[in-house]
N, C-alpha and C. Protein backbone atom coordinates (compact mmCIF):
# COMPACT_ATOMS: atom_id res chain seq x y z
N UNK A 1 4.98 24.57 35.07
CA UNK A 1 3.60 24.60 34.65
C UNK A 1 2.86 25.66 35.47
N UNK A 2 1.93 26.25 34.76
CA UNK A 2 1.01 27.77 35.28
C UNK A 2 -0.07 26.74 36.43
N UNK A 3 -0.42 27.70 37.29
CA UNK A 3 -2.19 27.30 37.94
C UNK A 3 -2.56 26.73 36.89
N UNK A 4 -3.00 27.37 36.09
CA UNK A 4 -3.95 27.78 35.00
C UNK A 4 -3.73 26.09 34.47
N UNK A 5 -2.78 26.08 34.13
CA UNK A 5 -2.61 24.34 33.19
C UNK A 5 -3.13 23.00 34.33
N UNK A 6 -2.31 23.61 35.28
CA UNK A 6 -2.52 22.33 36.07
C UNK A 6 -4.19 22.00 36.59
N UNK A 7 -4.81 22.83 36.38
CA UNK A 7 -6.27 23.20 36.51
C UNK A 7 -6.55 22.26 35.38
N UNK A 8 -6.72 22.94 34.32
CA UNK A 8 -7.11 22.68 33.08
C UNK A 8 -6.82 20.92 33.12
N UNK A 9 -5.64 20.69 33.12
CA UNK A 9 -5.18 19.20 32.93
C UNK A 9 -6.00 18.18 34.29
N UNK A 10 -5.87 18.83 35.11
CA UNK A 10 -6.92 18.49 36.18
C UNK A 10 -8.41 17.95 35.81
N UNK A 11 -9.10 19.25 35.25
CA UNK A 11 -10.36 19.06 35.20
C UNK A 11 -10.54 17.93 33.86
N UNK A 12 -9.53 18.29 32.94
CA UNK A 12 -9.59 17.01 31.74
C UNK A 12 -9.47 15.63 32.52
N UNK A 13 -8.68 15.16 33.05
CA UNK A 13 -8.69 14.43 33.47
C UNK A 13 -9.45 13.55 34.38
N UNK A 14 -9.93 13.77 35.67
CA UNK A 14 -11.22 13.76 35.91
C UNK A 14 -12.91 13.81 34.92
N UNK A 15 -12.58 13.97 34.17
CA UNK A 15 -13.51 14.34 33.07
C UNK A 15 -14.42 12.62 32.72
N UNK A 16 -13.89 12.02 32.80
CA UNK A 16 -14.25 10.34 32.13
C UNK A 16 -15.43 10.36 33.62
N UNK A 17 -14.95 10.33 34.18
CA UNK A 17 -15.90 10.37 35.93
C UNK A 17 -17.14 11.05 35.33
N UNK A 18 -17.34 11.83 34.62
CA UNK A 18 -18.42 12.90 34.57
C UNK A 18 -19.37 11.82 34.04
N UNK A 19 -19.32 10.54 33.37
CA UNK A 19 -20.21 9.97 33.08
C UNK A 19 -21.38 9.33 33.69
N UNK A 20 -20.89 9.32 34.85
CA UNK A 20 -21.32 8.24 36.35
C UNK A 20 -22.50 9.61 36.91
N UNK A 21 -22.17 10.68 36.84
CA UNK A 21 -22.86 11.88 37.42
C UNK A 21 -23.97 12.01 35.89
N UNK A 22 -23.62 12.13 34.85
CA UNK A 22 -24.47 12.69 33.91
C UNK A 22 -25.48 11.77 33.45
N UNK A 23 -24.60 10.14 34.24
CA UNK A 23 -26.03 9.11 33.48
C UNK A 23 -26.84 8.33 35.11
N UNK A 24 -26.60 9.35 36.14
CA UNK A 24 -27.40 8.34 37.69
C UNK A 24 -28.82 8.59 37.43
N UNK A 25 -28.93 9.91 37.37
CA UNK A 25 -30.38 10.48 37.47
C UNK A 25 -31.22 9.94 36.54
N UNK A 26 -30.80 9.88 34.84
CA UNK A 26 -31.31 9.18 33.82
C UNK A 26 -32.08 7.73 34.49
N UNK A 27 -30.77 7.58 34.61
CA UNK A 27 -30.87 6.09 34.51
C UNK A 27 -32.06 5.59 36.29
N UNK A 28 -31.65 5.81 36.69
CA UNK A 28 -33.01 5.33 38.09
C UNK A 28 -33.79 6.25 37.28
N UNK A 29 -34.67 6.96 36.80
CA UNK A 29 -35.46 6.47 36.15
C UNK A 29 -36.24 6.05 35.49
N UNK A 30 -35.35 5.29 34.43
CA UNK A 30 -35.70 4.75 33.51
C UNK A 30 -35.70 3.09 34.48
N UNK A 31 -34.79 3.14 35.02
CA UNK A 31 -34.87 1.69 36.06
C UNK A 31 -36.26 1.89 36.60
N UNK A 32 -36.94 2.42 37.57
CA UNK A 32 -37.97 2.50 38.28
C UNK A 32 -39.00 2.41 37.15
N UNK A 33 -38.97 2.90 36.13
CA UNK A 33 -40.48 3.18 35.42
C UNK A 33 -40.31 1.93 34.21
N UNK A 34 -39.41 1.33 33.63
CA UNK A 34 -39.44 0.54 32.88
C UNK A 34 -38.03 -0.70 32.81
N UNK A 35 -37.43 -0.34 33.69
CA UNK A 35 -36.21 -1.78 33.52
C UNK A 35 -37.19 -2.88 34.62
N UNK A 36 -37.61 -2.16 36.22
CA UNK A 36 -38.31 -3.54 37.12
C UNK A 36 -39.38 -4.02 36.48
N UNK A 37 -39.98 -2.70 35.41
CA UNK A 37 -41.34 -3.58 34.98
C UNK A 37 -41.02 -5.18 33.59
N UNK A 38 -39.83 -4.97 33.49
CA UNK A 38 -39.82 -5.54 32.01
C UNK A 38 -38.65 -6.68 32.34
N UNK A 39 -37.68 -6.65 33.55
CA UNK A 39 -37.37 -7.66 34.06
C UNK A 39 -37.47 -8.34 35.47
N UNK A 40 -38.07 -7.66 36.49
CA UNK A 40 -38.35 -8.08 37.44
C UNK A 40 -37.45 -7.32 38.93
N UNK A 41 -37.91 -7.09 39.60
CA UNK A 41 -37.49 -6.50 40.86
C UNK A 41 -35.73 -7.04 41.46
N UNK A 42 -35.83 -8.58 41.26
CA UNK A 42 -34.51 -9.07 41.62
C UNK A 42 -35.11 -9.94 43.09
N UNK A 43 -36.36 -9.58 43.49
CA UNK A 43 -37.00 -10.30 44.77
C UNK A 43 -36.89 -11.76 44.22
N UNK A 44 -37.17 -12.32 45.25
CA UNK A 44 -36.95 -13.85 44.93
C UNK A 44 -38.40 -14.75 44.32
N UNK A 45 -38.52 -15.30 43.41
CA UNK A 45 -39.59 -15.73 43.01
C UNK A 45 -39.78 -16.99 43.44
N UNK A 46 -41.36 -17.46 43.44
CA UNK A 46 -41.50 -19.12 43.63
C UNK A 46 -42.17 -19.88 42.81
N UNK A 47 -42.00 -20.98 42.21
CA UNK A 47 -42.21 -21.98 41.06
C UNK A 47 -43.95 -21.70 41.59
N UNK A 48 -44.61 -22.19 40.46
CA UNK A 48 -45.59 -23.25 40.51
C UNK A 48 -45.89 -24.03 41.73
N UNK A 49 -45.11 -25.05 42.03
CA UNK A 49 -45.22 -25.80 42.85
C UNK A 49 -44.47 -25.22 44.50
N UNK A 50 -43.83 -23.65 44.29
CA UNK A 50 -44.35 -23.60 46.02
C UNK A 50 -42.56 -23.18 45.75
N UNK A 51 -41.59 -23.85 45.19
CA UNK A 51 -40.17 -23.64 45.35
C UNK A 51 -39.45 -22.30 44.68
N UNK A 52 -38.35 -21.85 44.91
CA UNK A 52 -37.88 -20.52 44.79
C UNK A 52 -37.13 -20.49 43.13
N UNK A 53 -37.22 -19.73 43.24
CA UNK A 53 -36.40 -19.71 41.89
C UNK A 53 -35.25 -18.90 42.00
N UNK A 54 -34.24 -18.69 41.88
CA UNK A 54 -33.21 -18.18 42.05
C UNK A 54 -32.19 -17.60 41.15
N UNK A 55 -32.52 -18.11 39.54
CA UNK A 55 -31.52 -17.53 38.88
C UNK A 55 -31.66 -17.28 37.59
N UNK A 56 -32.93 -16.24 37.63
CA UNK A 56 -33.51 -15.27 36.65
C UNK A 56 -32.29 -13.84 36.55
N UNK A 57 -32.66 -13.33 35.17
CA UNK A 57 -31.96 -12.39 35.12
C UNK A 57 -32.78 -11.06 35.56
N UNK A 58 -32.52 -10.26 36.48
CA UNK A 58 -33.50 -9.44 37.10
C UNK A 58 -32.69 -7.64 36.50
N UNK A 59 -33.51 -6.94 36.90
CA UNK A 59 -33.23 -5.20 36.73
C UNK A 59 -31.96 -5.34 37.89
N UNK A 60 -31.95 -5.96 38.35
CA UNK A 60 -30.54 -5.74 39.59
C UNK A 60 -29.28 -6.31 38.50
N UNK A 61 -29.24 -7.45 38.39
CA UNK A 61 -28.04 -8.08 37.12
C UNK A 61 -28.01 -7.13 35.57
N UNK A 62 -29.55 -6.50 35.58
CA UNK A 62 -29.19 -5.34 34.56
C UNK A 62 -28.11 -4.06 34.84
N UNK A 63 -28.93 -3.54 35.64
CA UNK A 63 -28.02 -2.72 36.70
C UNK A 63 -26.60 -3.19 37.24
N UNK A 64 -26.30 -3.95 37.25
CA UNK A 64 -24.87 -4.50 37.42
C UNK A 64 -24.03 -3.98 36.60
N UNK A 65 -24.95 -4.75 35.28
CA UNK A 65 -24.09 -4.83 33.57
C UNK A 65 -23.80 -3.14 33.09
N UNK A 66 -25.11 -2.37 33.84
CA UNK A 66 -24.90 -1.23 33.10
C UNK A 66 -23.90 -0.33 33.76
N UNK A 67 -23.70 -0.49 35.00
CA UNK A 67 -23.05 0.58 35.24
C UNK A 67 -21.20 -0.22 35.28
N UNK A 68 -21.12 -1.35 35.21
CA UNK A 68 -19.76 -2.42 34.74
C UNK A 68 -19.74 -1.57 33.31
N UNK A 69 -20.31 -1.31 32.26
CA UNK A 69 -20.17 -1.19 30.87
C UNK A 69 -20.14 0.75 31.48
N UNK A 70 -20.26 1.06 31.96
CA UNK A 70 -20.15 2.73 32.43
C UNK A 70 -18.64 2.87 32.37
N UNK A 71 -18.03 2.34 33.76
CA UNK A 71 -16.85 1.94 34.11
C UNK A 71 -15.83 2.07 32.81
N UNK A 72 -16.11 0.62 32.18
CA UNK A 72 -15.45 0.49 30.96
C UNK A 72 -14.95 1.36 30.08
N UNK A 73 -16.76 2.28 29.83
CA UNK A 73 -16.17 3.21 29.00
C UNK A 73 -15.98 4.52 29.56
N UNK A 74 -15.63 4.73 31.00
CA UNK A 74 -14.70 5.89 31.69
C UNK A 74 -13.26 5.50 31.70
N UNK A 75 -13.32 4.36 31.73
CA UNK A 75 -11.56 3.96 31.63
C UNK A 75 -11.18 4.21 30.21
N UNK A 76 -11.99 3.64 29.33
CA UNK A 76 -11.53 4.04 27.59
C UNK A 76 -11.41 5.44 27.22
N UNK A 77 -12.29 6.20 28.46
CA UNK A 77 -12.00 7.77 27.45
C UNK A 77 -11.14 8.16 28.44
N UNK A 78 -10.53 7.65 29.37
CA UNK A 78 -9.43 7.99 30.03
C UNK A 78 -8.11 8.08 29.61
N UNK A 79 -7.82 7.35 27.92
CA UNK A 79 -6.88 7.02 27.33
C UNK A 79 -6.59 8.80 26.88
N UNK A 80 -7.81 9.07 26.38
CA UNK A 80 -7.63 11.00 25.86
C UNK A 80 -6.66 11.61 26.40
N UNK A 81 -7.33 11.87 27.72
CA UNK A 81 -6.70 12.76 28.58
C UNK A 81 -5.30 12.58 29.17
N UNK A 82 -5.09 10.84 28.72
CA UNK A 82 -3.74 10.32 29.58
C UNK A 82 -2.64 10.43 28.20
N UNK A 83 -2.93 10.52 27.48
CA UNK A 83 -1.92 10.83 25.75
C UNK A 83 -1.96 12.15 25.73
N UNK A 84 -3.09 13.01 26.35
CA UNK A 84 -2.14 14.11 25.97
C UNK A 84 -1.71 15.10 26.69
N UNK A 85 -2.27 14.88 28.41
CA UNK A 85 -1.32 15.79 29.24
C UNK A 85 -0.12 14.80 30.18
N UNK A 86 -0.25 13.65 29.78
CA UNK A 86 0.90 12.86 30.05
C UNK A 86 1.96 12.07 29.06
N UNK A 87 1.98 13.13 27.85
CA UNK A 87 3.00 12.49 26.88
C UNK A 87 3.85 12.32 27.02
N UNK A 88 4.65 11.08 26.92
CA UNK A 88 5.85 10.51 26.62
C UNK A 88 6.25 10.25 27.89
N UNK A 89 5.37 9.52 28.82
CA UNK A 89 5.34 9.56 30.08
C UNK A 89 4.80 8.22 30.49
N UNK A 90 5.18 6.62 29.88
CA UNK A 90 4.11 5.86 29.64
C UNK A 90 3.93 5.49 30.86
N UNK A 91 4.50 5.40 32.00
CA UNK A 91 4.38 4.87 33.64
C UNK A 91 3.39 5.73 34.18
N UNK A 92 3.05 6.96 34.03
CA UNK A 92 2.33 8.16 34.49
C UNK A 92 1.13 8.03 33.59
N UNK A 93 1.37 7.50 32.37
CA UNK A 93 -0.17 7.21 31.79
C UNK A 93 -0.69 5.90 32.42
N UNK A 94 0.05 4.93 32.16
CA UNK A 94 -0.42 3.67 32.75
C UNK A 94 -1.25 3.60 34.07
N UNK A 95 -0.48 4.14 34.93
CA UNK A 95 -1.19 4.32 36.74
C UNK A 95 -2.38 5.70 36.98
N UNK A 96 -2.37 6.22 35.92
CA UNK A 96 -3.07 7.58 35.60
C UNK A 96 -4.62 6.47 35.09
N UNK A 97 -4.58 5.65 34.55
CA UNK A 97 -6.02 4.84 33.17
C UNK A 97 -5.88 3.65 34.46
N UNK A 98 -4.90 3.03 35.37
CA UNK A 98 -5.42 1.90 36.24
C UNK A 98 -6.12 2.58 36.92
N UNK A 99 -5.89 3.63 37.67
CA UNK A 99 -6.16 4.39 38.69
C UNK A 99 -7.41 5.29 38.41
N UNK A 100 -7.78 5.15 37.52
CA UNK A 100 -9.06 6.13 36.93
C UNK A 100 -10.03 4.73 36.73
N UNK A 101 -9.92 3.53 36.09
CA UNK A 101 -10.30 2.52 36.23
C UNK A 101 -10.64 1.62 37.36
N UNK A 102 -10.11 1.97 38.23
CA UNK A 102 -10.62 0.97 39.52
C UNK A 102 -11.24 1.97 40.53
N UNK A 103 -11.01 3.66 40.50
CA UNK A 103 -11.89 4.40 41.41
C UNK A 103 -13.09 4.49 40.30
N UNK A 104 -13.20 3.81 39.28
CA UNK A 104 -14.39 3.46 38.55
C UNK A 104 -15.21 2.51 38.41
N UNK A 105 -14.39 1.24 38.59
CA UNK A 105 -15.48 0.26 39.52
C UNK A 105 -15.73 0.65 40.92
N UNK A 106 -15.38 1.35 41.82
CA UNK A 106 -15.62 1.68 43.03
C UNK A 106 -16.90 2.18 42.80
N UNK A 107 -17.19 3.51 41.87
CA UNK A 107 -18.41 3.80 41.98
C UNK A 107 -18.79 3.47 41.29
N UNK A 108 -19.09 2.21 40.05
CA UNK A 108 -19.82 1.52 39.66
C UNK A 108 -20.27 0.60 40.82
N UNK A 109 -19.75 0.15 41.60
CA UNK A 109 -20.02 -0.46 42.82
C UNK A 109 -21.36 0.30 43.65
N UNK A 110 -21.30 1.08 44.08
CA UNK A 110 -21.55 2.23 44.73
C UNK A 110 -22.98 2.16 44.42
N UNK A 111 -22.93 2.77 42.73
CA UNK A 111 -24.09 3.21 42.53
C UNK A 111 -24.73 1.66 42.26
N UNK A 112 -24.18 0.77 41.90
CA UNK A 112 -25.52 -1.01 41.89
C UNK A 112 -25.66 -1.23 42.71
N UNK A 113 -25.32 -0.62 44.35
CA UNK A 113 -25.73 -0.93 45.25
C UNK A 113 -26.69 -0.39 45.90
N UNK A 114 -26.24 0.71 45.34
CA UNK A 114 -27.75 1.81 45.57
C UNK A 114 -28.96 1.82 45.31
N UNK A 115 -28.87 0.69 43.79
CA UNK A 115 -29.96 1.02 43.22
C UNK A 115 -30.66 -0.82 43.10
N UNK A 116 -30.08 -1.60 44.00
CA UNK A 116 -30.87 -2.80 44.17
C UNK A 116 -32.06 -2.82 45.22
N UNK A 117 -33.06 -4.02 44.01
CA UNK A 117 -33.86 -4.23 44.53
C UNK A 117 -34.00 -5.08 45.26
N UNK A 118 -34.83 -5.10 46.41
CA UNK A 118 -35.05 -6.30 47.67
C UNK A 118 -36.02 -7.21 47.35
């Protein structure tokens, strides 16, 4: 195989990742200006009568879901790139889509942590 391919197959590959970079900025905010206003900070609230409330669905459990459903679909378009510069190779695709999948909850991790509210 040339530079040139292994580049190319490189940058395809890595490519599903590009989602996490093309949707942070969007997304904080659209979080800051309309997800805390429309579900709540994630701070802890108190009843009526003085007691806490604890298990509202807040912009933080949004933020969870959204960047879990990010993940998801960086691992699904990971299937592309793993059929076709790893054909007929199913062990090298397999650990190629786990392995693109879990350094994808890592920074789905990453970034809901970044972006919770106190």
């Amino acid at each position: 195989m040339k530079a040139k391919d292994i580049l190319k197959a490189a940058f395809f590959m890595l490519l599903p990742l590009s989602l996490f970079l093309l949707l942070l900025y969007p997304y904080s905010l659209i979080n800051q200006a309309v997800i805390v206003d429309w579900l709540g900070c994630g701070c802890p609230k108190v009843s009526g009568e003085g007691e806490m409330i604890h298990d509202y669905f807040s912009a933080n459990d949004f933020t969870r879901a959204f960047w879990g459903f990010i993940a998801v679909c960086a691992t699904a378009l990971a299937v592309i790139p793993a059929r076709r510069f790893l054909k007929g190779r199913a062990l090298w695709q397999t650990l190629y889509i786990v392995a693109l999948g879990v350094l994808s909850l890592f920074i789905a991790a990453a970034f809901t942590q970044s972006m919770m509210w106190n």
